[in-house]
PDB file of N, CA and C in Angstrom:
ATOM      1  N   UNK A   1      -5.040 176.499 -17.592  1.00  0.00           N
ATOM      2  CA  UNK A   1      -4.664 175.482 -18.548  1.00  0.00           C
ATOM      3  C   UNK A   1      -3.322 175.914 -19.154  1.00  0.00           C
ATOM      4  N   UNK A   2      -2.475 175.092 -19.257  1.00  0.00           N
ATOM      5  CA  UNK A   2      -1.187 175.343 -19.982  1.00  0.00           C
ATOM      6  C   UNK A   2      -1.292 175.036 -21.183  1.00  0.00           C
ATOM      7  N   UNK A   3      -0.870 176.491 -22.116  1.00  0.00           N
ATOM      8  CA  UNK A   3      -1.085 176.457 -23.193  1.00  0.00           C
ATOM      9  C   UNK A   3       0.229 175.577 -23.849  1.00  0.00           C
ATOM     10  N   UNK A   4       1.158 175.542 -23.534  1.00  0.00           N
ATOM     11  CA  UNK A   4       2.224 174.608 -24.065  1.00  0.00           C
ATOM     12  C   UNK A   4       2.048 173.220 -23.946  1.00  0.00           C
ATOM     13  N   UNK A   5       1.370 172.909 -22.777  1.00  0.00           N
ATOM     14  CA  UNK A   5       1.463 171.245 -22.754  1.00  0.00           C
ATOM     15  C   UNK A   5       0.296 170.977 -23.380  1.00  0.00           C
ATOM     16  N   UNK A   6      -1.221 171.999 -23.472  1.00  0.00           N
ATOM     17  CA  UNK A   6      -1.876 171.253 -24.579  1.00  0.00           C
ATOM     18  C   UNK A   6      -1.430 171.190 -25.727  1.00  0.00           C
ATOM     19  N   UNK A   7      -0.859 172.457 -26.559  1.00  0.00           N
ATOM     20  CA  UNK A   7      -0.725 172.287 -27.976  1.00  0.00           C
ATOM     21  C   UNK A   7       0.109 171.451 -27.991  1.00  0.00           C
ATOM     22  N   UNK A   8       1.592 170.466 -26.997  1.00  0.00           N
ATOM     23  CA  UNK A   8       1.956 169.297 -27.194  1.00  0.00           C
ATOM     24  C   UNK A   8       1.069 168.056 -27.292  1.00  0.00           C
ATOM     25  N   UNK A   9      -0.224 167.881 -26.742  1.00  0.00           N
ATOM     26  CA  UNK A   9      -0.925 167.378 -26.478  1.00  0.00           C
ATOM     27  C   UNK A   9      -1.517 166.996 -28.039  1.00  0.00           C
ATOM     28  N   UNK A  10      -2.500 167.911 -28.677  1.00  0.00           N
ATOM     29  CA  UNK A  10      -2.965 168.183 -29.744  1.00  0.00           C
ATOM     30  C   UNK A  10      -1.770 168.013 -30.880  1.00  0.00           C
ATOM     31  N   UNK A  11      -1.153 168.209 -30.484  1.00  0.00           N
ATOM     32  CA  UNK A  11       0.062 168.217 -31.754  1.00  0.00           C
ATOM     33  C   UNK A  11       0.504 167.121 -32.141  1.00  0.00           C
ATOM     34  N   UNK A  12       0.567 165.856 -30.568  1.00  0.00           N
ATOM     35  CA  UNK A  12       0.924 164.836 -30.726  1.00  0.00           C
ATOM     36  C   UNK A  12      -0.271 163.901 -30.765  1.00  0.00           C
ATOM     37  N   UNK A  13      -1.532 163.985 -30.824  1.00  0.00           N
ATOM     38  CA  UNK A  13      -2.581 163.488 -31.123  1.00  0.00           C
ATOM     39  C   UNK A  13      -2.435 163.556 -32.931  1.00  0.00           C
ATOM     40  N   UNK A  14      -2.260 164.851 -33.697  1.00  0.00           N
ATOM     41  CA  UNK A  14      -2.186 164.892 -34.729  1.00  0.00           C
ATOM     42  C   UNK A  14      -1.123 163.986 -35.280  1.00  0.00           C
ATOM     43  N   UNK A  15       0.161 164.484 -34.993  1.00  0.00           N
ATOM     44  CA  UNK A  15       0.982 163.389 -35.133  1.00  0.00           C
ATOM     45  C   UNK A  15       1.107 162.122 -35.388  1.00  0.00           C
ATOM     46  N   UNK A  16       0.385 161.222 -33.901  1.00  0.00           N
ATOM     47  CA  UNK A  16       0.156 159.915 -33.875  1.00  0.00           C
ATOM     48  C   UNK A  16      -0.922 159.484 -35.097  1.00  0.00           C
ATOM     49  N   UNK A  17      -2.160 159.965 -35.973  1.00  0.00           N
ATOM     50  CA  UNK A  17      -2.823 159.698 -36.551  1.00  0.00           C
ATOM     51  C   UNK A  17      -2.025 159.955 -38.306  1.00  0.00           C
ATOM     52  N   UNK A  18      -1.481 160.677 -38.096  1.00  0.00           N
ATOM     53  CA  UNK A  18      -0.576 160.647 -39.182  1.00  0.00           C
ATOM     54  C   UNK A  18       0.527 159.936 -39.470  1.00  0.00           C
ATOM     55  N   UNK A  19       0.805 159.557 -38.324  1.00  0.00           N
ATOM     56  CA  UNK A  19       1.757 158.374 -38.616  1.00  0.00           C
ATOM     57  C   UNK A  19       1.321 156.547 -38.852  1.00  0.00           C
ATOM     58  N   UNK A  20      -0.302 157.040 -38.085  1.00  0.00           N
ATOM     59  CA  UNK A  20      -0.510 155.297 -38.495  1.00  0.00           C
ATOM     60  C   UNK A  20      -1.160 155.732 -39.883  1.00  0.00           C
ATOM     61  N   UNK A  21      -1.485 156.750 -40.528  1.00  0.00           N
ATOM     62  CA  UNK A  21      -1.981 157.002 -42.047  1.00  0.00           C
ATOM     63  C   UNK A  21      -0.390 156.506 -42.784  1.00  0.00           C
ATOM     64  N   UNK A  22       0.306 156.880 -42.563  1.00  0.00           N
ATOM     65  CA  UNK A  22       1.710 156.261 -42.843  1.00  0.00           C
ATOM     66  C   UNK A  22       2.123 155.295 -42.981  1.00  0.00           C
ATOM     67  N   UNK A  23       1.796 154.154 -42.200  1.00  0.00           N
ATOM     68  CA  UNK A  23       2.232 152.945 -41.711  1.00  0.00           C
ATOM     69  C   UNK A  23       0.844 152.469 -42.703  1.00  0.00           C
ATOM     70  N   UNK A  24      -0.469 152.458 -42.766  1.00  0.00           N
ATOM     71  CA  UNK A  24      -1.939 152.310 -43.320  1.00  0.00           C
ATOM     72  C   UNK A  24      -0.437 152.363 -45.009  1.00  0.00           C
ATOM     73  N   UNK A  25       0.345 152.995 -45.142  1.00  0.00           N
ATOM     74  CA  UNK A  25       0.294 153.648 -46.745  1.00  0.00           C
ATOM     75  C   UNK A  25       1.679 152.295 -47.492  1.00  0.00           C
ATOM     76  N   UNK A  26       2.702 152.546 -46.272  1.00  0.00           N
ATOM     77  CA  UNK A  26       3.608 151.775 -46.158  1.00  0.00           C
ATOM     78  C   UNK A  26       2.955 149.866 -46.235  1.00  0.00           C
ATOM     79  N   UNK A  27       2.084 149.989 -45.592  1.00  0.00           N
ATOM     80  CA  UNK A  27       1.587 148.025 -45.337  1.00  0.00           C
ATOM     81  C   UNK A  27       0.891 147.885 -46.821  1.00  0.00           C
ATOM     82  N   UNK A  28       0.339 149.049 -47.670  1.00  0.00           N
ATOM     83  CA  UNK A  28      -0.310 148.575 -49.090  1.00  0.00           C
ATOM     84  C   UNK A  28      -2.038 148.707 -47.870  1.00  0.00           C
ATOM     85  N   UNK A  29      -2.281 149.152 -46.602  1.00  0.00           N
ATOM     86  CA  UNK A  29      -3.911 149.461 -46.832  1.00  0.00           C
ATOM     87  C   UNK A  29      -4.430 150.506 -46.675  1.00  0.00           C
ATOM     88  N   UNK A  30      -3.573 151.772 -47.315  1.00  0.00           N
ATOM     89  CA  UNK A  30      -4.698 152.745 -47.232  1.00  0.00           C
ATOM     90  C   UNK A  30      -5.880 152.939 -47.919  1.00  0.00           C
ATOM     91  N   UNK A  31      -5.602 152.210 -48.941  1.00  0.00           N
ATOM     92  CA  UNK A  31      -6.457 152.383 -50.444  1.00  0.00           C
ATOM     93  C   UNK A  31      -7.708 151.766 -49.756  1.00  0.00           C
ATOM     94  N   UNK A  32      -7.553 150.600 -49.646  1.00  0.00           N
ATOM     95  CA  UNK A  32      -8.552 150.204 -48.782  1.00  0.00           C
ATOM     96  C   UNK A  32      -9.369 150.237 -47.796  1.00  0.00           C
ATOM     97  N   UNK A  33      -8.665 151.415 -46.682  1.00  0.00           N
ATOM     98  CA  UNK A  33     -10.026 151.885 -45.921  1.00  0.00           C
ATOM     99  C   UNK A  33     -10.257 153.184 -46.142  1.00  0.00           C
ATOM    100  N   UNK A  34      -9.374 153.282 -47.459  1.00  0.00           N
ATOM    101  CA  UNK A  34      -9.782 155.227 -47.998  1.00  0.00           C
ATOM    102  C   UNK A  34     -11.374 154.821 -48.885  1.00  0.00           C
ATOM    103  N   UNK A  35     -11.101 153.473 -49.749  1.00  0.00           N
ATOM    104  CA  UNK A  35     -12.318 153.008 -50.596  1.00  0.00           C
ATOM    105  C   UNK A  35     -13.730 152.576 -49.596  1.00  0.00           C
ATOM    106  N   UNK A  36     -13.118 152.075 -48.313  1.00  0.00           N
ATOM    107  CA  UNK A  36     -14.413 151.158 -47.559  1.00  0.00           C
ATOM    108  C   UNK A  36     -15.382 152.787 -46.936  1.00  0.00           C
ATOM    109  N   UNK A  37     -14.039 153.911 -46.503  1.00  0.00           N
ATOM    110  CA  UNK A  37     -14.599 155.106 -45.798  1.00  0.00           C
ATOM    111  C   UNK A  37     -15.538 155.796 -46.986  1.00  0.00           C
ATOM    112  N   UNK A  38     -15.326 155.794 -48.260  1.00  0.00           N
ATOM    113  CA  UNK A  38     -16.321 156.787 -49.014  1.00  0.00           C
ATOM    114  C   UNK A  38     -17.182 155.704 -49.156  1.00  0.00           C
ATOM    115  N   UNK A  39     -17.558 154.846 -49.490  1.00  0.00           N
ATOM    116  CA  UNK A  39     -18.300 153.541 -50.074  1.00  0.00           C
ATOM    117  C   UNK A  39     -19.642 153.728 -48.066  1.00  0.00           C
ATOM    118  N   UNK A  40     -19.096 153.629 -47.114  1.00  0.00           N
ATOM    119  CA  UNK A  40     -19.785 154.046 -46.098  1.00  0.00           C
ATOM    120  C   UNK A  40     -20.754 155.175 -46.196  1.00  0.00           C
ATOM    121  N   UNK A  41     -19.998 155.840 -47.116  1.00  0.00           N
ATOM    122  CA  UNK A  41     -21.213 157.420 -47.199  1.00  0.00           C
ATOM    123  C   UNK A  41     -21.693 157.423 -48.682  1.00  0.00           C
ATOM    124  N   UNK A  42     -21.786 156.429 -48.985  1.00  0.00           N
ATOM    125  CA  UNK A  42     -22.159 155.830 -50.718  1.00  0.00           C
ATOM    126  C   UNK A  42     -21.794 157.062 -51.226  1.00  0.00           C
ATOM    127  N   UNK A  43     -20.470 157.444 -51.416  1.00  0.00           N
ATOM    128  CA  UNK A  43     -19.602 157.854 -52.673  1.00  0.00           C
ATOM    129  C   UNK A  43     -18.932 156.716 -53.363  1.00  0.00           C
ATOM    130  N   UNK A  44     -18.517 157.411 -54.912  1.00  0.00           N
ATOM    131  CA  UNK A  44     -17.421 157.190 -55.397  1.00  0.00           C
ATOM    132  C   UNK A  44     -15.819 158.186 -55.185  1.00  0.00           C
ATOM    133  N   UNK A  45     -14.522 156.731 -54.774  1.00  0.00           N
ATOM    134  CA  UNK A  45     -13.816 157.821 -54.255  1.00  0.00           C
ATOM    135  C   UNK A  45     -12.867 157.955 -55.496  1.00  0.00           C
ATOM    136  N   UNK A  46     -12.862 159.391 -55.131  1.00  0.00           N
ATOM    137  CA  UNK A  46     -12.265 160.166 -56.681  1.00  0.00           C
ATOM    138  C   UNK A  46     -10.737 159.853 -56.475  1.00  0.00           C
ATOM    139  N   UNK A  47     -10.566 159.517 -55.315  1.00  0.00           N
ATOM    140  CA  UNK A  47      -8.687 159.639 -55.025  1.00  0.00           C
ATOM    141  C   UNK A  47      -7.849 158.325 -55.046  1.00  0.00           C
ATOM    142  N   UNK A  48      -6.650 158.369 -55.140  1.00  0.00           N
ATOM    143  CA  UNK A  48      -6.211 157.200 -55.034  1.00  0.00           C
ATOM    144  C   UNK A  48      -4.323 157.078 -54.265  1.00  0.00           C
ATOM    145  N   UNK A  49      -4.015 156.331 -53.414  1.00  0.00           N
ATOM    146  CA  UNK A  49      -2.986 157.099 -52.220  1.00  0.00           C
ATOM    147  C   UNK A  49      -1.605 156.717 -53.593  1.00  0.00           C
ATOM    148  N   UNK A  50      -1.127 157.139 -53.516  1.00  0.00           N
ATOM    149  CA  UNK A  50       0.415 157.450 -53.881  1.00  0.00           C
ATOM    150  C   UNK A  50       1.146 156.251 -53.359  1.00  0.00           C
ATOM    151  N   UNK A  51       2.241 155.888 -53.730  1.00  0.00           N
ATOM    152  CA  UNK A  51       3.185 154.851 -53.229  1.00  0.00           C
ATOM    153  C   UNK A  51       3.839 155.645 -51.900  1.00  0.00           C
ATOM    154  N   UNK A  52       4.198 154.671 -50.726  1.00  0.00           N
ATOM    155  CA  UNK A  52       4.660 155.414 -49.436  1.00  0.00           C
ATOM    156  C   UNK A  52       5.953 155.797 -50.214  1.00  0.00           C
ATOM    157  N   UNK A  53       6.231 157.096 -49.688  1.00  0.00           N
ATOM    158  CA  UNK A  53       7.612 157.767 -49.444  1.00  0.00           C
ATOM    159  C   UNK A  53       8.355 158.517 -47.985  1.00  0.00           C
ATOM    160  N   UNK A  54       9.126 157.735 -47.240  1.00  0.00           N
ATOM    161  CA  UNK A  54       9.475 157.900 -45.964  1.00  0.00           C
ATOM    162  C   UNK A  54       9.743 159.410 -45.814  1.00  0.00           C
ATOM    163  N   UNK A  55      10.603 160.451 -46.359  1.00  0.00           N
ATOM    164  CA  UNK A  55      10.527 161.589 -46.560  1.00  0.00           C
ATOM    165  C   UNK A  55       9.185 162.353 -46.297  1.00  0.00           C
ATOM    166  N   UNK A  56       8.343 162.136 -47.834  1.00  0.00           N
ATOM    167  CA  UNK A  56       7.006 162.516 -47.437  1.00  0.00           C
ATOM    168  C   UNK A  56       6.244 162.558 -46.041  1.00  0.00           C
ATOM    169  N   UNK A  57       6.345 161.357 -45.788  1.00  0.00           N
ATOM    170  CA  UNK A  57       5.335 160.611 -44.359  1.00  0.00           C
ATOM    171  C   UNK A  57       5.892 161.824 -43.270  1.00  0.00           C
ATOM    172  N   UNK A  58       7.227 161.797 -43.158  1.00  0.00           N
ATOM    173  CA  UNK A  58       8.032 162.136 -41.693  1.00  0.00           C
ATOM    174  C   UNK A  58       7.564 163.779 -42.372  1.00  0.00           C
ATOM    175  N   UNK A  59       7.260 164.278 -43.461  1.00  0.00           N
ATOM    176  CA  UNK A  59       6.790 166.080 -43.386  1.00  0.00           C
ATOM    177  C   UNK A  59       5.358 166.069 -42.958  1.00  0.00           C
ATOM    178  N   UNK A  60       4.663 164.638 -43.516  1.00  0.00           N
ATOM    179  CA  UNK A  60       3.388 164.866 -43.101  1.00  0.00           C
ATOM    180  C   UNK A  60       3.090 165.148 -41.369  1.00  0.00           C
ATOM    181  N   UNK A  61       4.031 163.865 -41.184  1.00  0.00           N
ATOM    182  CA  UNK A  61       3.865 164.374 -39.447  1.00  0.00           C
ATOM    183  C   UNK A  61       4.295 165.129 -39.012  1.00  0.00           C
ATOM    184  N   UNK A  62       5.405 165.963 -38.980  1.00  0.00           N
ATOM    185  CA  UNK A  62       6.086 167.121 -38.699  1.00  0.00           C
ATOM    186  C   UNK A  62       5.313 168.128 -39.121  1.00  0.00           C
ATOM    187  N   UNK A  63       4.173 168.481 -39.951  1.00  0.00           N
ATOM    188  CA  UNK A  63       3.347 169.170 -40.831  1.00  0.00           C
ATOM    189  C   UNK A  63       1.964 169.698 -39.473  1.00  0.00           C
ATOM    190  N   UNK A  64       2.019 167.947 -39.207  1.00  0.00           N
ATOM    191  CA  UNK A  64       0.330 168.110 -38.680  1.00  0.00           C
ATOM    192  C   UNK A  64       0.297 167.955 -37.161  1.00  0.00           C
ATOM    193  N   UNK A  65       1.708 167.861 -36.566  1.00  0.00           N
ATOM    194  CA  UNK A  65       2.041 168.020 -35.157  1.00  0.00           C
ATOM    195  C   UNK A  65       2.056 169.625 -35.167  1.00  0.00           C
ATOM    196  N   UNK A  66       3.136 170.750 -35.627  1.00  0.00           N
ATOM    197  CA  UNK A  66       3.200 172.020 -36.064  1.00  0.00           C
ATOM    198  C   UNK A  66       1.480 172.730 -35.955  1.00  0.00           C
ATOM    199  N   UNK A  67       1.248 172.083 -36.943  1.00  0.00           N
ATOM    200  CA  UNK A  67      -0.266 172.466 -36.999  1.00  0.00           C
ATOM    201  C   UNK A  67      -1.045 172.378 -35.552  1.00  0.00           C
ATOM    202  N   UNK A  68      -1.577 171.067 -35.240  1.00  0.00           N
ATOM    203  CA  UNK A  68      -2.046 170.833 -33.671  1.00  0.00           C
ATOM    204  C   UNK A  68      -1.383 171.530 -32.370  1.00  0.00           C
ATOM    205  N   UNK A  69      -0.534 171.786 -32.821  1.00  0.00           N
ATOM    206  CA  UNK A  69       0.026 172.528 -31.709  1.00  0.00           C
ATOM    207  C   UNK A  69      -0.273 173.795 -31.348  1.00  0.00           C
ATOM    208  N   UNK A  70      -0.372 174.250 -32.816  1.00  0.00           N
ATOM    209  CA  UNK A  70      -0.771 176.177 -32.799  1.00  0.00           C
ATOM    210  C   UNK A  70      -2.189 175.954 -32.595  1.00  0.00           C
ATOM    211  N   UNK A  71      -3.354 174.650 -32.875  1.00  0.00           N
ATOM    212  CA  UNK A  71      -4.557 175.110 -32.657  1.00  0.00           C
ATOM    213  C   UNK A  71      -4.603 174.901 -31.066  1.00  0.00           C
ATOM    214  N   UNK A  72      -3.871 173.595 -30.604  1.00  0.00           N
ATOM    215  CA  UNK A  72      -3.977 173.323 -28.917  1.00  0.00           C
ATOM    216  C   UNK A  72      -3.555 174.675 -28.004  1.00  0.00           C
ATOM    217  N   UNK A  73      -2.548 175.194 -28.835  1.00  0.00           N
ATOM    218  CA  UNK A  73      -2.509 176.356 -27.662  1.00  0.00           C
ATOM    219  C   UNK A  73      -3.267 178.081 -27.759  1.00  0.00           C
ATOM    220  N   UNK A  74      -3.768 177.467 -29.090  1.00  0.00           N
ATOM    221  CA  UNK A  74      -4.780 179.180 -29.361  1.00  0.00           C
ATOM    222  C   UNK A  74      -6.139 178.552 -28.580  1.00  0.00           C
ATOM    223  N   UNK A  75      -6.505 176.972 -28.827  1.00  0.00           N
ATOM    224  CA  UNK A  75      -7.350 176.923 -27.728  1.00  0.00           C
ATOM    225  C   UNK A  75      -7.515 176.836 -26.189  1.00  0.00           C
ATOM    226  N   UNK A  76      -6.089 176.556 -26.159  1.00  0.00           N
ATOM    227  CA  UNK A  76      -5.789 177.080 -24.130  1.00  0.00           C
ATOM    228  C   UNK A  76      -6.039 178.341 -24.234  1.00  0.00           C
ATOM    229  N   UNK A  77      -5.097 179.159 -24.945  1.00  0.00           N
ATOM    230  CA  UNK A  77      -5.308 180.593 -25.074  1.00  0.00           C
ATOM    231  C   UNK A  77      -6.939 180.991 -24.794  1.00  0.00           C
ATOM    232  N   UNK A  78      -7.389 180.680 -25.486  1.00  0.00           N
ATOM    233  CA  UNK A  78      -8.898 181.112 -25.466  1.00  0.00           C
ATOM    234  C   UNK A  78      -9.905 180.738 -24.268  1.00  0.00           C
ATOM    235  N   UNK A  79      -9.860 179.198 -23.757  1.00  0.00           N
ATOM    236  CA  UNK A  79     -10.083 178.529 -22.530  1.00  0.00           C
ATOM    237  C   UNK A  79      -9.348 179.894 -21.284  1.00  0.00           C
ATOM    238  N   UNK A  80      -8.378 180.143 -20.659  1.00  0.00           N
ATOM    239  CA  UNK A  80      -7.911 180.540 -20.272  1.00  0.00           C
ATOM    240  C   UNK A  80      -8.372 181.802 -20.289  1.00  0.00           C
ATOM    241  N   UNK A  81      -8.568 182.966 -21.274  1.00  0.00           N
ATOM    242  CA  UNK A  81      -9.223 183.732 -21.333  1.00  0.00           C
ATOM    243  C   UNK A  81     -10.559 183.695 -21.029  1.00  0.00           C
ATOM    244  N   UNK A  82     -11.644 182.949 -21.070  1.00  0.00           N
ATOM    245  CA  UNK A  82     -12.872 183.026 -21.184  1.00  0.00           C
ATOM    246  C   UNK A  82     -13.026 182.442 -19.615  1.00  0.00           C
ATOM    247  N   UNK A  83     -12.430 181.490 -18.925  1.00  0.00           N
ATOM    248  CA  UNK A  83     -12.379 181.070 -17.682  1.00  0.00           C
ATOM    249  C   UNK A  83     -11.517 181.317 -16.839  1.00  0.00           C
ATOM    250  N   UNK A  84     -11.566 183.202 -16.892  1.00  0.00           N
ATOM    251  CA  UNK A  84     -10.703 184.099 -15.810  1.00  0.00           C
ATOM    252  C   UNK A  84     -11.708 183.620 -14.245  1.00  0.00           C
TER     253      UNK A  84
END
């Protein structure tokens, strides 16, 4: 398994979900399926999203691609090791 093209893989899986949380923040509906998602597990939700800031958004994804990436390739790493 190539550990580089998964953690691109994973990184850009993370990525892509952070960017439609972005776009969800930017259209005015995150609030709304942040409220419908706790209300599903009968909470009250304690949080409430922030006004979009394009800055913000583009660290979030740059944040959580970075991130997915180091777990996609510590888990090739590990795959790879364990299936010598």
């Amino acid at each position: 398994m190539n550990k580089n093209k998964i953690g691109l893989v994973f990184g850009s899986i993370m990525g892509l979900f952070h960017l439609v949380w972005g776009l969800l923040i930017a259209f005015g509906l995150a609030q709304y399926l942040l409220d419908f998602v706790y209300d599903l597990h009968s909470l009250n939700n304690p949080f409430f999203v922030m006004s979009f800031d394009l800055v913000r958004t583009i660290g979030l994804i740059i944040f959580t691609f970075i991130v997915g990436y180091i777990f996609g390739y510590i888990f090739a790493a590990v795959w790879n090791k364990l299936h010598k």
